[in-house]
Protein backbone atom coordinates (compact mmCIF):
# COMPACT_ATOMS: atom_id res chain seq x y z
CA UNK A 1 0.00 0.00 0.00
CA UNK A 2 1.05 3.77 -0.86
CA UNK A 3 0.37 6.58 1.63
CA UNK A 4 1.87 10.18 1.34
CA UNK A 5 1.39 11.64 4.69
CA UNK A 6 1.65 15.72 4.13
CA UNK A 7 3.13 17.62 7.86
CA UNK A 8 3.25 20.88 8.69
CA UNK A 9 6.69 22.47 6.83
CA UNK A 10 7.80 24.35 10.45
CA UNK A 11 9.05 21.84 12.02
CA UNK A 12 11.22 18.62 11.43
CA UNK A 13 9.70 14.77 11.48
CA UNK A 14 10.64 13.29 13.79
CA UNK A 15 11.42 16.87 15.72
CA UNK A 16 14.39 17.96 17.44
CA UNK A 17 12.53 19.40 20.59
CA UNK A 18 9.16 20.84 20.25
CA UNK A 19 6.81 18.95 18.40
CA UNK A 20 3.74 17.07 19.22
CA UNK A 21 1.85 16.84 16.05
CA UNK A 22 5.44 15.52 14.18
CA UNK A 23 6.43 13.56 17.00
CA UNK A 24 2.72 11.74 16.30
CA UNK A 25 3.31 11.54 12.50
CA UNK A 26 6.90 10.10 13.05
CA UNK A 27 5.16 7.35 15.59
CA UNK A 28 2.75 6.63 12.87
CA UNK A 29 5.05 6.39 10.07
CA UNK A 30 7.46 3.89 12.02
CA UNK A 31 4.42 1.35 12.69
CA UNK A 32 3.26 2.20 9.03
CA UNK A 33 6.13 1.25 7.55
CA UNK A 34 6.62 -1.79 10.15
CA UNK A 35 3.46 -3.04 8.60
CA UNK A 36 4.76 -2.89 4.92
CA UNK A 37 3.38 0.57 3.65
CA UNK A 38 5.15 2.57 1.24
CA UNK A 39 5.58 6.29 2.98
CA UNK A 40 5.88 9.52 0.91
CA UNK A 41 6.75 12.08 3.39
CA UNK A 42 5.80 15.58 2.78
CA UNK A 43 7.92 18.00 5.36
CA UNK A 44 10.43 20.21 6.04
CA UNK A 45 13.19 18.90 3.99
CA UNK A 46 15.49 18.42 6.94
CA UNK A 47 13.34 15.85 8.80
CA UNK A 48 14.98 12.56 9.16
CA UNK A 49 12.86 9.66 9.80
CA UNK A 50 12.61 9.80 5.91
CA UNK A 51 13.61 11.50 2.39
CA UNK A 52 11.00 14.55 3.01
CA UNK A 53 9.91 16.54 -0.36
CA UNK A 54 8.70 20.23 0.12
CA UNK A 55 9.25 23.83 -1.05
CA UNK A 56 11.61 24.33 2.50
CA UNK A 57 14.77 23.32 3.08
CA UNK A 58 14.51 23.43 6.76
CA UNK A 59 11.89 24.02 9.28
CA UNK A 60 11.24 26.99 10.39
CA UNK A 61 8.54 29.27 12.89
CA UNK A 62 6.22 31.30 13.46
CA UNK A 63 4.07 29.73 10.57
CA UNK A 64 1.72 31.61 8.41
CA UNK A 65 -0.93 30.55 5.85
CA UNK A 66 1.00 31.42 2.58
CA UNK A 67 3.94 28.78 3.91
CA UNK A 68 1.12 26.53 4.15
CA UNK A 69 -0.60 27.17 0.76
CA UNK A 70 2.74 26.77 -0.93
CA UNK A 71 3.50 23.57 1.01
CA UNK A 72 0.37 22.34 0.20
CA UNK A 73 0.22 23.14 -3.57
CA UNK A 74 3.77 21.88 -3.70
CA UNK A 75 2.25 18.64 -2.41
CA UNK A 76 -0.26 17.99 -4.72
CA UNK A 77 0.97 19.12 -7.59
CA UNK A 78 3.23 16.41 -7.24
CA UNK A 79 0.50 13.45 -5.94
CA UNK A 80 -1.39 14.63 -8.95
CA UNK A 81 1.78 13.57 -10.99
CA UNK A 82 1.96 10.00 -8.72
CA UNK A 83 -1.06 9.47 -6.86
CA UNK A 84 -0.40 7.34 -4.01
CA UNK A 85 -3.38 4.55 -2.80
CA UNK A 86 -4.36 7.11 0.05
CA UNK A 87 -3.42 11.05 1.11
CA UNK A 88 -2.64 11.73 4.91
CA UNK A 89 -3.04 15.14 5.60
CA UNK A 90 -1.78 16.76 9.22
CA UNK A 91 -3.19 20.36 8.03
CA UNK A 92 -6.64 20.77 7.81
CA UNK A 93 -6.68 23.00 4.86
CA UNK A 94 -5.59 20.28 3.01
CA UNK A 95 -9.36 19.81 2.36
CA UNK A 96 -9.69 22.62 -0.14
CA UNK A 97 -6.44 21.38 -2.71
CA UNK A 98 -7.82 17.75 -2.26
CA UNK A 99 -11.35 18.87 -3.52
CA UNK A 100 -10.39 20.02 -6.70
CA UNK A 101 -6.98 18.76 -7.87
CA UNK A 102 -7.25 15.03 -6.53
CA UNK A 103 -10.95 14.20 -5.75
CA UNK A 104 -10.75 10.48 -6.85
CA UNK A 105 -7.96 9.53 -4.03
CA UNK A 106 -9.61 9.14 -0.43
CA UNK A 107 -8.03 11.98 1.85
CA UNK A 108 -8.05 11.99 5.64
CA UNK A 109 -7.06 14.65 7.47
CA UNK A 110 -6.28 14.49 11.32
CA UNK A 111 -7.19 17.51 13.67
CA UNK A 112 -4.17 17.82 15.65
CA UNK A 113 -4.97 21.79 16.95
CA UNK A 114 -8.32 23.39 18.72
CA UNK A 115 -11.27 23.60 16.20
CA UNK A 116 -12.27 27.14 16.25
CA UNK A 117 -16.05 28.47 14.49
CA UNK A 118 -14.35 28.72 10.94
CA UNK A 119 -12.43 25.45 10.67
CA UNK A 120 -15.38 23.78 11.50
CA UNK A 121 -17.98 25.62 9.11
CA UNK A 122 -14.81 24.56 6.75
CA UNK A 123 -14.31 21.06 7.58
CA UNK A 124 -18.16 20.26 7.25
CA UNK A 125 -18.51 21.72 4.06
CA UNK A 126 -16.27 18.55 2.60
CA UNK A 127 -18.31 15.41 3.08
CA UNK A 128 -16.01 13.52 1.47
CA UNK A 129 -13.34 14.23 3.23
CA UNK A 130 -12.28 11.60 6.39
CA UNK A 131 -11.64 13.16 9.69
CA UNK A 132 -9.37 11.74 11.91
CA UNK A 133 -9.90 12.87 15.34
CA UNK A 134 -8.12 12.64 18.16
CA UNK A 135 -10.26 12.96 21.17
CA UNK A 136 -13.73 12.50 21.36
CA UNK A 137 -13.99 15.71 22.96
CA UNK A 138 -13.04 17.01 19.13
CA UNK A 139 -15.48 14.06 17.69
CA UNK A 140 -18.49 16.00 19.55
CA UNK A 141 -17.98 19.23 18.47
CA UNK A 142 -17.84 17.77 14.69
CA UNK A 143 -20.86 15.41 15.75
CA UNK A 144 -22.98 14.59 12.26
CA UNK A 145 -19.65 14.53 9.54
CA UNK A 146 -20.06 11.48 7.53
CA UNK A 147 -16.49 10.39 7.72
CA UNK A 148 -15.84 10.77 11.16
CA UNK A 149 -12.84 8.44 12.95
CA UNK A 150 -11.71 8.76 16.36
CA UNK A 151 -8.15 7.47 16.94
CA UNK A 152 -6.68 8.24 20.32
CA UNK A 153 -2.99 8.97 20.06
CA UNK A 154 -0.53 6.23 20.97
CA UNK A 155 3.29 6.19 22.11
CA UNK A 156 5.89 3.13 21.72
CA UNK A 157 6.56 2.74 25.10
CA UNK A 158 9.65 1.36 24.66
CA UNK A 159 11.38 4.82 23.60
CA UNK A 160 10.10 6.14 27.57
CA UNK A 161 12.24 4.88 30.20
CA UNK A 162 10.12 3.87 33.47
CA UNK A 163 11.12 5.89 36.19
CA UNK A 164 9.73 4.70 39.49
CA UNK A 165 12.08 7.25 42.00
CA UNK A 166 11.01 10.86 41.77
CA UNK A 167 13.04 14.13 42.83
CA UNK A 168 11.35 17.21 44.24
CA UNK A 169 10.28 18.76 41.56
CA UNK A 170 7.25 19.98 39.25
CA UNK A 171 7.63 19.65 35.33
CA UNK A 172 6.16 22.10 33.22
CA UNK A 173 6.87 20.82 28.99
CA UNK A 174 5.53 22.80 26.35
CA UNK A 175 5.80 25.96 24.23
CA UNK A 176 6.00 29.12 25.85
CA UNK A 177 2.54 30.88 25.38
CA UNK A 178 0.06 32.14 27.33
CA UNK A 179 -3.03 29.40 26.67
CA UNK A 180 -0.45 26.59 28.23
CA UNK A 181 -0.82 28.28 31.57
CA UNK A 182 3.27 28.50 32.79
CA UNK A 183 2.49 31.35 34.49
CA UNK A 184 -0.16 29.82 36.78
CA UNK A 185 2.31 26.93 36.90
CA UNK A 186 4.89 28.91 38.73
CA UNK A 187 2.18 30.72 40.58
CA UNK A 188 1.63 27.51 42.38
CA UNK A 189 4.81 26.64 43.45
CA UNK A 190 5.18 30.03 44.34
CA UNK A 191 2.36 29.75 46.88
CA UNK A 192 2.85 26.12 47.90
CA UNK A 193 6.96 26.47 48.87
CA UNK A 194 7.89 24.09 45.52
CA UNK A 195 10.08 23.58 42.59
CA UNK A 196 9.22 24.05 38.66
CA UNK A 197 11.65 23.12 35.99
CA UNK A 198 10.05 25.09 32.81
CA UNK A 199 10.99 23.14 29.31
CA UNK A 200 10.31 24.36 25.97
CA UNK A 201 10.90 27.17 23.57
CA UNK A 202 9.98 30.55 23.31
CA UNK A 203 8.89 31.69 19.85
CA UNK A 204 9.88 35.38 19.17
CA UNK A 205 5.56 36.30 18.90
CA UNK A 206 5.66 34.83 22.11
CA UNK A 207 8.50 36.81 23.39
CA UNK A 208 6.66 39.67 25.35
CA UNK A 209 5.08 36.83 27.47
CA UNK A 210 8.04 35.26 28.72
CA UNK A 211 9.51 38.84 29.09
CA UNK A 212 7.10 40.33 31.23
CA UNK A 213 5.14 37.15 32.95
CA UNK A 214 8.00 34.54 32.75
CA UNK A 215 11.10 36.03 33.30
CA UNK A 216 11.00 38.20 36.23
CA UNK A 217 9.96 34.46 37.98
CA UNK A 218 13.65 32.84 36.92
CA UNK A 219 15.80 31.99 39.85
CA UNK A 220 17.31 29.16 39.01
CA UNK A 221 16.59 27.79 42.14
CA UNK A 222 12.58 27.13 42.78
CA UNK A 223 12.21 28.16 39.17
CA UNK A 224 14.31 27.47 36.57
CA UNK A 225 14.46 27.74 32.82
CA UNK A 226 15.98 24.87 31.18
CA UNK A 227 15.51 25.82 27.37
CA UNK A 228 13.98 23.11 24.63
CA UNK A 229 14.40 19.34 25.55
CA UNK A 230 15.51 17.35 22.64
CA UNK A 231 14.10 13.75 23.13
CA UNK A 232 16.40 12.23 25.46
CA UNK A 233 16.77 15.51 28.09
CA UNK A 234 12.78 15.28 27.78
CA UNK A 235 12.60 11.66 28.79
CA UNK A 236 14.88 12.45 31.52
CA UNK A 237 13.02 15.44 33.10
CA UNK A 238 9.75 13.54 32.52
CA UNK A 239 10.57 10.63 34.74
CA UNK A 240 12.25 12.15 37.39
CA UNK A 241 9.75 14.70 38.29
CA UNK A 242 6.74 14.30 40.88
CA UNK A 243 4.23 15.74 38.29
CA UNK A 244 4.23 16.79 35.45
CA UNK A 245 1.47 20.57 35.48
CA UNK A 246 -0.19 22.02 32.91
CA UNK A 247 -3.04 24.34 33.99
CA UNK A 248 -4.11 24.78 30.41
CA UNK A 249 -6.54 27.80 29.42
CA UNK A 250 -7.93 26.69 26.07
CA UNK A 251 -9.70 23.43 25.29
CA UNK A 252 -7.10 21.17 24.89
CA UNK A 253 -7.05 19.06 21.17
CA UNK A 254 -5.26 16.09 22.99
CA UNK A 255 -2.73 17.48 24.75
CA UNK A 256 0.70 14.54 23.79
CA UNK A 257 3.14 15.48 26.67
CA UNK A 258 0.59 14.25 29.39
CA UNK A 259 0.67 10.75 27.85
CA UNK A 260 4.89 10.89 27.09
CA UNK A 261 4.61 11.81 31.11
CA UNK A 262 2.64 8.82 32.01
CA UNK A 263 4.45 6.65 29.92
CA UNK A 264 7.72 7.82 32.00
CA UNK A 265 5.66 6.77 35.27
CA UNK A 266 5.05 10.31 36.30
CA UNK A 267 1.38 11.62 36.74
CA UNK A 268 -0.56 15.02 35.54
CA UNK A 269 -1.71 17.43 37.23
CA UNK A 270 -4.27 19.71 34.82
CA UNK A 271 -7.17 22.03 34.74
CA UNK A 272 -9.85 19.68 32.49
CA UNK A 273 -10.07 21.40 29.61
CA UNK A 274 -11.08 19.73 26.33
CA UNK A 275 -9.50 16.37 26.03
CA UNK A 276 -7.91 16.09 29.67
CA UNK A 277 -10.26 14.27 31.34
CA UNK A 278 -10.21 11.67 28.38
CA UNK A 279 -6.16 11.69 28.48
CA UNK A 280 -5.69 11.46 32.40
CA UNK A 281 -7.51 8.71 34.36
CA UNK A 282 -8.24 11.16 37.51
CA UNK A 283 -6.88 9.55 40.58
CA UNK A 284 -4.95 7.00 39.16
CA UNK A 285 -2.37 8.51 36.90
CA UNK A 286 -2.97 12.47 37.58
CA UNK A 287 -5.73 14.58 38.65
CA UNK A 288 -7.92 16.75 36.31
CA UNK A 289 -9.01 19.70 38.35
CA UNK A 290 -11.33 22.33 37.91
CA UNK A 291 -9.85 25.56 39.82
CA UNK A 292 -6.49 26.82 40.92
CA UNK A 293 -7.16 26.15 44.90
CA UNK A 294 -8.44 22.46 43.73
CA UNK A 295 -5.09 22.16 41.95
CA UNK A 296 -2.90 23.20 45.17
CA UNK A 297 -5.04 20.91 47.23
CA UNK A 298 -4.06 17.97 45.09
CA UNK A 299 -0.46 18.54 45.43
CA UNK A 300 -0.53 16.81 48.66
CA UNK A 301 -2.33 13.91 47.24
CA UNK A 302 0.26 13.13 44.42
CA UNK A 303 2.71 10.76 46.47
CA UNK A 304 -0.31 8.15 46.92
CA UNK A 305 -0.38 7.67 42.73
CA UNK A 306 1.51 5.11 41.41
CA UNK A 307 4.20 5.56 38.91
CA UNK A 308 3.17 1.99 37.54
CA UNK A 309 -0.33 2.72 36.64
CA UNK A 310 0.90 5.40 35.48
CA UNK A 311 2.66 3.83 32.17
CA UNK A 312 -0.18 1.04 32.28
CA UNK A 313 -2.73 3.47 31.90
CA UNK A 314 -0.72 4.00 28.75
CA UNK A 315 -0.34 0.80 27.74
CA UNK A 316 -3.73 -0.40 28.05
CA UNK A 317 -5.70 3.03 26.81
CA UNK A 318 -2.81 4.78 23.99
CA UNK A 319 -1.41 2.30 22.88
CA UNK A 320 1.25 2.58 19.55
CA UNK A 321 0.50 -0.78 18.00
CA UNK A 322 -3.55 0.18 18.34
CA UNK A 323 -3.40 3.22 16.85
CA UNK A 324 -0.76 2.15 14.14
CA UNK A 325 -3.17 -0.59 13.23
CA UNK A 326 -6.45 1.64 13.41
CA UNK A 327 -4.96 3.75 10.64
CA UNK A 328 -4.14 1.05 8.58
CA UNK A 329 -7.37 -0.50 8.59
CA UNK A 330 -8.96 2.95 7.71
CA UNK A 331 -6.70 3.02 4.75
CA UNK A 332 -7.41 -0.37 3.58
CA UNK A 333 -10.91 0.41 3.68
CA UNK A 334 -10.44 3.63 1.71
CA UNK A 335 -8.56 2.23 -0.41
């Protein structure tokens, strides 16, 4: 079987730090191709999981529509040339250059960011299209599309280390914005006498945040500021700390780094937004709280969780091989 999967052009597959979306895609793609499927990657040209075709040469952020359009058209213009068996899109808008310059292929696209009023209007208006969701939090707010899927995210456990010994202190992984809460992050260790070790870059539209709201916070001490994790510092971080906090302020599309942290053996601690309560089993491998005084109450229930459920919560709910197989037989049937 022949799949092109088109990514996002911003960032390499697999990535080097920050990445969730291409760190799912490069999970995929290893189980695809595992399973005998030929892969065309479109990317940013310096990904390395395989020979990526695109109009960049290298990743590259903040992203805008027009880098989209042209990655997009780049795409297709080419699958018109050698249409593959199925089209994987990771960009939504992938919709529109599918509708009129490859119809007869079957296209699915995955929603790997918040649906907002005008991507859904947009997505709804293609009934032909197959959505991939991730959550069914996402599957109810596009409740009546025809080609509807729900495939939960999986990780190969075997690239997180199990780490049953925790040190004192709080994770917060992510980019550095103001929906992923860091500020309300280090407000509670502030108030509660804690430690926070803050992962993840800083995007220069995002630089007046961290200036003004982050910054003045950085100790080095209780807070510190330890830049982007490539894979293996991530792992690391993730399984030595006690939790791993993200008080979130949007609706959360899935929300990856809670399950990489259970996988490590290390619980969440997050306000349920969107997905969260459908990611974290609540008092078994994190609590999903509602409020910031419910979240700093919880802190002193964290040492009773254990690190195994943790990564078996994983195991049995997100698991790789599941969703690797899920999206094959979606493309067999498509095809």
């Amino acid at each position: 079987m022949q799949v092109a999967q088109i990514v996002p052009p911003w960032i390499p597959v697999p990535p080097r730090d920050y990445g969730g979306t291409e760190l799912a895609v490069a999970a995929l793609i290893r189980g695809l191709q595992a399973q005998g499927v030929e892969v065309a990657l479109f990317a940013a040209r310096n990904s390395t999981l395989l020979p990526a075709q695109g109009p960049f040469s290298e990743g590259f952020w903040p992203p805008d529509k027009f880098s989209e359009n042209l990655h997009l058209a780049y795409a297709f213009q080419r699958l018109q040339a050698h249409p593959p068996q199925v089209v994987h899109s990771h960009l939504e808008n992938a919709a529109g250059f599918w509708a009129v310059g490859l119809p007869r292929v079957p296209l699915v696209v995955t929603l790997h960011t918040p649906l907002n009023p005008v991507k859904l209007e947009y997505l709804l208006s293609f009934p032909g299209l197959q959505i991939v969701v991730v959550s069914a939090f996402q599957a109810r707010l596009l409740a009546g599309h025809p080609g509807l899927h729900l495939i939960h995210h999986g990780l190969p456990l075997a690239d997180y280390p199990f780490a049953n010994n925790k040190e004192d202190y709080f994770l917060f992984l992510g980019r550095i914005y103001p929906d992923k809460g860091l500020h309300t992050a280090i407000r509670l260790v502030q108030e509660t006498g804690g430690r926070l070790v803050v992962a993840g870059p800083v995007f220069p539209p995002d630089q007046p945040y961290f200036e003004t709201q982050i910054r003045p916070h950085l100790d080095g001490r209780a807070i510190r500021y330890v830049g982007p994790a490539d894979f293996a510092r991530k792992v690391e971080l993730l399984g030595k700390a006690r939790a791993l906090v993200l008080p979130v302020e949007v609706e959360e599309a899935f929300g990856l780094a809670m399950l990489e942290a259970m996988a490590c053996g290390t619980p969440v601690l997050a306000y349920g937004r969107g997905a969260v309560p459908e990611v974290v089993a609540d008092g078994v491998s994190g609590f999903v709280v509602h409020d910031f005084e419910e979240m700093k109450r919880r802190l002193a229930d964290l040492p009773r969780l254990d690190p195994r459920r943790c990564r078996e919560h994983v195991q049995t709910h997100f698991s790789w091989e599941a969703n690797v197989l899920a999206h094959l037989s979606l493309y067999r049937r498509l095809a």
